[in-house]
Protein backbone atom coordinates (compact mmCIF):
# COMPACT_ATOMS: atom_id res chain seq x y z
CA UNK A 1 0.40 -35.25 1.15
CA UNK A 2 1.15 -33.53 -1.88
CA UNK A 3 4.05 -34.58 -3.92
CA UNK A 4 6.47 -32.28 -5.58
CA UNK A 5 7.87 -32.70 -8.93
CA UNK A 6 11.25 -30.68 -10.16
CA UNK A 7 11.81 -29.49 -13.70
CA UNK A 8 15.81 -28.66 -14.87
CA UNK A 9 15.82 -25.28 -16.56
CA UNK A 10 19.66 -25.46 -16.94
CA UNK A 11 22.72 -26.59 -15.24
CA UNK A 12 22.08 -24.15 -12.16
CA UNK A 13 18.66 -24.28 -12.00
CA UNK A 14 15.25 -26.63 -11.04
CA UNK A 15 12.29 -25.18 -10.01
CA UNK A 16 9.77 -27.39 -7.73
CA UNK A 17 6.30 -27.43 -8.83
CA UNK A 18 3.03 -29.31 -8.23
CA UNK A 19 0.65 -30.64 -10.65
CA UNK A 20 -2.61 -32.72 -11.63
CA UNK A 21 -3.31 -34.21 -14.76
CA UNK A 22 -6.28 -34.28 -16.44
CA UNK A 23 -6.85 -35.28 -19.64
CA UNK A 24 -8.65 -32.85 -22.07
CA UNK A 25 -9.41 -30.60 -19.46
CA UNK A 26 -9.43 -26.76 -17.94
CA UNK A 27 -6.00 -26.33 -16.20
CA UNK A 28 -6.02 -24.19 -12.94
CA UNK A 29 -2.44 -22.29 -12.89
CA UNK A 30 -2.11 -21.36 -9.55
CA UNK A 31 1.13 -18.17 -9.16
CA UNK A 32 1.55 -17.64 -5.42
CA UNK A 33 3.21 -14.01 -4.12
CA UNK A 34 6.73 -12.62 -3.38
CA UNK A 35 8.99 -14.79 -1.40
CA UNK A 36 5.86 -17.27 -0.67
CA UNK A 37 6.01 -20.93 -1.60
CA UNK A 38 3.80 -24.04 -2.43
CA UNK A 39 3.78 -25.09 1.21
CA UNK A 40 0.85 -22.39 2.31
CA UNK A 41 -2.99 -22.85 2.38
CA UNK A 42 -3.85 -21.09 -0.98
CA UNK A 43 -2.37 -23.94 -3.30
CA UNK A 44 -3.32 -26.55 -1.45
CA UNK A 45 -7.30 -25.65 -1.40
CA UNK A 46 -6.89 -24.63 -4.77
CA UNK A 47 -5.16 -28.59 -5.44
CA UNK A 48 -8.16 -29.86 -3.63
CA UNK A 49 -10.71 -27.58 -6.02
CA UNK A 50 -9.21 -29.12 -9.26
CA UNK A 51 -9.94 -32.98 -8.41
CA UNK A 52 -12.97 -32.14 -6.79
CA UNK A 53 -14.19 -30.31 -10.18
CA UNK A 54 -12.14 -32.46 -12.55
CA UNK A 55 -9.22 -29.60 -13.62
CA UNK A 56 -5.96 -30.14 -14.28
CA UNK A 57 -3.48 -28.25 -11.62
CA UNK A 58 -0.70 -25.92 -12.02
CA UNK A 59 1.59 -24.44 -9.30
CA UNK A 60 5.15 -23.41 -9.40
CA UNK A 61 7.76 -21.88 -6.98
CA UNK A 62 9.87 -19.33 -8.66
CA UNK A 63 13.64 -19.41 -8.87
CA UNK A 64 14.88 -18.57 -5.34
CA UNK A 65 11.38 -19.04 -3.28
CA UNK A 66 10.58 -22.59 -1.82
CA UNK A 67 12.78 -25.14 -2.66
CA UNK A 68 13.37 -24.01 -6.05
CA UNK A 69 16.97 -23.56 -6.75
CA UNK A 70 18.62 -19.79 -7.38
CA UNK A 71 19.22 -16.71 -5.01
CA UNK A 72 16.30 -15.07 -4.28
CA UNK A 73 18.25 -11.50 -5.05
CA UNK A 74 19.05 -12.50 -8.89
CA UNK A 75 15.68 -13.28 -9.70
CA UNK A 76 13.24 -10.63 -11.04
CA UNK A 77 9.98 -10.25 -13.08
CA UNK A 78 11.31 -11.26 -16.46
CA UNK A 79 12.79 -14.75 -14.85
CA UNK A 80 10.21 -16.03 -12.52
CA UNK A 81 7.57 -14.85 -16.24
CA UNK A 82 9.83 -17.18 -17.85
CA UNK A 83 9.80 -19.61 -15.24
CA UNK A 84 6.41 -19.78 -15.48
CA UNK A 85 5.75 -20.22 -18.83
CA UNK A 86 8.27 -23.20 -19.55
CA UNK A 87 6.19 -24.79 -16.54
CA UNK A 88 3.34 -23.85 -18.64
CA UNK A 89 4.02 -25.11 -21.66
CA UNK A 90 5.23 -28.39 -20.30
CA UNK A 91 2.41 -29.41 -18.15
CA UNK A 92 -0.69 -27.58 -19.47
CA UNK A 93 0.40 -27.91 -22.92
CA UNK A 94 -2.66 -26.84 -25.09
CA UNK A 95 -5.51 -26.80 -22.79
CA UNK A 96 -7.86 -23.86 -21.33
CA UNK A 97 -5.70 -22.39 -18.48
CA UNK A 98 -7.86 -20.58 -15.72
CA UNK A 99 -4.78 -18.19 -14.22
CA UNK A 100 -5.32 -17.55 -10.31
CA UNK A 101 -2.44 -15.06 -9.47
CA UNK A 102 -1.56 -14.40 -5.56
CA UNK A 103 -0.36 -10.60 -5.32
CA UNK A 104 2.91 -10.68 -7.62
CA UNK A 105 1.17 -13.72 -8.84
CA UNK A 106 -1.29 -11.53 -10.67
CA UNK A 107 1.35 -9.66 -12.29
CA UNK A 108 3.60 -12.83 -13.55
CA UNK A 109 -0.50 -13.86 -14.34
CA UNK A 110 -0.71 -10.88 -16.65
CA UNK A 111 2.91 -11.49 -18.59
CA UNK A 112 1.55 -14.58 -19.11
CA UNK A 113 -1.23 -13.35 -21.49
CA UNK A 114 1.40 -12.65 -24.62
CA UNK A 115 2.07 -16.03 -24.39
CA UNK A 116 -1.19 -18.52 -24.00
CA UNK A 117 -3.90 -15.26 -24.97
CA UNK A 118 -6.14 -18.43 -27.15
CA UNK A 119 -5.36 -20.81 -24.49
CA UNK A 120 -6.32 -18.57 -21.01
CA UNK A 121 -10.31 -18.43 -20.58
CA UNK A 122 -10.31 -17.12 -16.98
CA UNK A 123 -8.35 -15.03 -14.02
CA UNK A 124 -8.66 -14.48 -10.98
CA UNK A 125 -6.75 -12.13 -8.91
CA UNK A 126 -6.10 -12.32 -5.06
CA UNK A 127 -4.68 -9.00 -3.54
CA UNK A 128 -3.43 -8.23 -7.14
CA UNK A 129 -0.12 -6.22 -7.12
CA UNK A 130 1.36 -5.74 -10.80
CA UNK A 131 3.63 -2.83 -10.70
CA UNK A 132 4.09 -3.28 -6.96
CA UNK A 133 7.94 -2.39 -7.40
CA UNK A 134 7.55 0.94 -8.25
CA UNK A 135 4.48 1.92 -7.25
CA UNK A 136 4.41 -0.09 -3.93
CA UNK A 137 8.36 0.65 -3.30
CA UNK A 138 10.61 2.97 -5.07
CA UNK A 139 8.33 5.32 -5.05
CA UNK A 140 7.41 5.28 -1.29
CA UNK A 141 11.52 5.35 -0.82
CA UNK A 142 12.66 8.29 0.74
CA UNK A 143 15.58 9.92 -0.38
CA UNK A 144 18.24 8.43 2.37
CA UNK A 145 16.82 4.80 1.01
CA UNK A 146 16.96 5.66 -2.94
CA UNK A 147 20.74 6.52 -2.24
CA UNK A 148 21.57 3.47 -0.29
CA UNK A 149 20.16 0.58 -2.36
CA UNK A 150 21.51 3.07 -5.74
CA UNK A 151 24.88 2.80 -4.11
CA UNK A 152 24.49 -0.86 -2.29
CA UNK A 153 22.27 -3.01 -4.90
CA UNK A 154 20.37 -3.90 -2.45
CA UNK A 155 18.05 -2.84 0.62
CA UNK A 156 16.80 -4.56 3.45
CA UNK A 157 13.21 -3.61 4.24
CA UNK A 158 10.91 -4.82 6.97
CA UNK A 159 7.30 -5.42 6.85
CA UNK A 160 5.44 -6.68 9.37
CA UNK A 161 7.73 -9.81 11.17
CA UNK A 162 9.44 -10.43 7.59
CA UNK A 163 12.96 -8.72 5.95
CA UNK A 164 12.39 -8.55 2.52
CA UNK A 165 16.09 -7.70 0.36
CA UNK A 166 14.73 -5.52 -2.24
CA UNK A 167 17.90 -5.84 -5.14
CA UNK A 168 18.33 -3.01 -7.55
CA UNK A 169 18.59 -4.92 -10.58
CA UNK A 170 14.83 -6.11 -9.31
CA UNK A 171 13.37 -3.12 -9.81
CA UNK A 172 15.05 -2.18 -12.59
CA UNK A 173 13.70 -5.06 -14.11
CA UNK A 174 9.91 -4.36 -12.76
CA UNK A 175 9.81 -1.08 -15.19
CA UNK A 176 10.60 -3.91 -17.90
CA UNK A 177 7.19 -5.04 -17.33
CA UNK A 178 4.18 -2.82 -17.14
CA UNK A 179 1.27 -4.05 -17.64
CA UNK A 180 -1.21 -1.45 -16.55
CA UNK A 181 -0.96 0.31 -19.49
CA UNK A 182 -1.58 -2.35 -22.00
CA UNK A 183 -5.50 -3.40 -23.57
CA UNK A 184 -6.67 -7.40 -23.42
CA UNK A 185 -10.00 -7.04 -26.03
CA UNK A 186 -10.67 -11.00 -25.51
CA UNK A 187 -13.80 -11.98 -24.05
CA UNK A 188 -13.04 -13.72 -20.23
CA UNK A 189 -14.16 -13.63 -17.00
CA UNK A 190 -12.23 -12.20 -14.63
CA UNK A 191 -12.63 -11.86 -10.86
CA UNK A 192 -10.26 -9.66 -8.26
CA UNK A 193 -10.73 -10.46 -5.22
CA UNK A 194 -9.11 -8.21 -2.47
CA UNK A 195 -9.12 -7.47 1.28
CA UNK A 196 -10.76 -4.78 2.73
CA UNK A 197 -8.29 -4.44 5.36
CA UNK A 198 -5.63 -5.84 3.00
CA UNK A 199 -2.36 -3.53 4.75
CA UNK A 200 0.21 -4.19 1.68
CA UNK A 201 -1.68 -3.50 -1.72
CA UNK A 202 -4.51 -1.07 -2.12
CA UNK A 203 -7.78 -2.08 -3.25
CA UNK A 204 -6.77 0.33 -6.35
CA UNK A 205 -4.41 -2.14 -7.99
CA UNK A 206 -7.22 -4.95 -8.61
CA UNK A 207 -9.66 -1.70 -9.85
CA UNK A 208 -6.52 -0.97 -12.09
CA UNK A 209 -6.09 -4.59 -13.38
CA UNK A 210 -9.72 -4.94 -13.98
CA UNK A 211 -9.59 -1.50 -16.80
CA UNK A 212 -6.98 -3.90 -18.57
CA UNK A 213 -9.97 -5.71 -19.79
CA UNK A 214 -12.07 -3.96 -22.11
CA UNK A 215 -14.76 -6.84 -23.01
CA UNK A 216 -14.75 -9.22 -20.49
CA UNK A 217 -17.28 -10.24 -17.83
CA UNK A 218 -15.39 -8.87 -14.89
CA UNK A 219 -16.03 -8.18 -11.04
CA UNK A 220 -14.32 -6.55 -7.88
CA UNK A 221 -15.02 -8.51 -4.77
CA UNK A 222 -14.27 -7.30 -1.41
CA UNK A 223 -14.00 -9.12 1.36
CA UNK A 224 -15.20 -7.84 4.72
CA UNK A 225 -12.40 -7.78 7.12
CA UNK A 226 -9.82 -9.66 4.62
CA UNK A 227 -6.53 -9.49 4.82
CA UNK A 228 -3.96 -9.63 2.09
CA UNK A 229 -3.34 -13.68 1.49
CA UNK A 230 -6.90 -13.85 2.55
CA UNK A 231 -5.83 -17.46 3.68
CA UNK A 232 -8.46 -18.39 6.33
CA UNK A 233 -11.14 -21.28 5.46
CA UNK A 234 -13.89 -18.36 5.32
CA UNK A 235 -11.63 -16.69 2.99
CA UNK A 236 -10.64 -19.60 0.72
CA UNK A 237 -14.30 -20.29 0.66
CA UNK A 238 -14.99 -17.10 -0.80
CA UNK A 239 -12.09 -17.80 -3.34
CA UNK A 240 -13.43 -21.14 -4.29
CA UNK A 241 -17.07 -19.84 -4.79
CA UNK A 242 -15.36 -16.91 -7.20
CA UNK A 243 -13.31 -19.88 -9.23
CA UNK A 244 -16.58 -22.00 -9.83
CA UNK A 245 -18.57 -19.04 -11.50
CA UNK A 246 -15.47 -18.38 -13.01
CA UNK A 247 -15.42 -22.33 -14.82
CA UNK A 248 -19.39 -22.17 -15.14
């Protein structure tokens, strides 16, 4: 079983995380999704990948998901980025960091690129989503639901058999953060991978995060019949073959 290490930000706040040392070596940083966790398939095969190929291992829960401390309704972009790259700079410390981003993993992924730009070598993107706020939500609001989370903070919206409370100041805070429009000229290899069947983020968002890179070795892979966490052994499989060209 895995074991779980906590790091105190501040007086109100620890955020779990799971790592794997290795000395002098490439550092897998594995960001999982909105309102996911450490406890799902993903960071556990991606655990397993890292001793198996001699990595170090990186995975965090953001403030308010897992059993990180914090309400999940005060956290946004700009904390669970910062979040991130404390955890970062902590446990990676100076060595290669391959980023693996889960959905809004990819996006926190991309923030993290002002930060570690000489340290990252590789990404991969699962079901990529930066900019999902606005282009995924507010936009898609009618008017009825623009007037009640303007008025109430908050809305409540369903997706499948989960209730996700979408705050105000949390998409406020997404336009803080756009990525889509920025340039990354370093030469990396990055890999999207995305369902073909994926029902919450269009293939278009991993074709958009791939344009971000202007002279890397990059590649769109689309998996037959995947779904968006693309969490099935055939499907991790598929991610694990992606991550070893990627460290090749």
């Amino acid at each position: 079983m895995n074991k779980f290490s906590y790091l105190k930000i501040n007086k109100f706040k620890k955020i779990r995380y799971s790592k794997y040392n290795q000395k002098n070596a490439t550092y897998i940083v594995f960001l999982h999704g909105f309102m996911s966790d450490l406890e799902g398939k993903k960071p556990k095969a991606f655990l397993n990948f890292a001793k198996k190929n001699k990595l170090g291992f990186l995975a965090l829960e953001y403030s308010g998901h897992g059993k990180s401390t914090g309400k999940f309704t005060n956290g946004n972009i700009t904390k669970w980025t910062r979040e991130t790259t404390t955890l970062i700079k902590k446990v990676v410390k100076k060595n290669r960091i391959i980023l693996v981003g889960s959905s809004m993993g990819s996006w926190i992924s991309l923030n993290q690129f002002k930060f570690f730009k000489k340290q990252i070598v590789g990404f991969l993107g699962i079901g990529s989503a930066p900019q999902f706020l606005d282009g995924l939500m507010w936009n898609k609001f009618s008017k009825k639901m623009k007037k009640e989370i303007t008025q109430n903070k908050i809305i409540y919206l369903k997706h499948g058999n989960y209730e996700y409370p979408i705050s105000l100041q949390l998409i406020k805070d997404g336009r803080k953060n756009k990525v889509l429009n920025k340039k990354i000229y370093d030469k990396l290899k990055v890999t999207m991978v995305h369902g073909e069947k994926d029902e919450s983020v269009p293939i278009s968002y991993s074709k958009k995060v791939l344009k971000i890179f202007v002279n890397s070795e990059k590649k769109l892979v689309i998996v037959k019949n995947g779904d968006h966490s693309l969490s099935s052994p055939k499907w991790l499989n598929i991610l694990k073959k992606e991550l070893k060209i990627i460290i090749s």
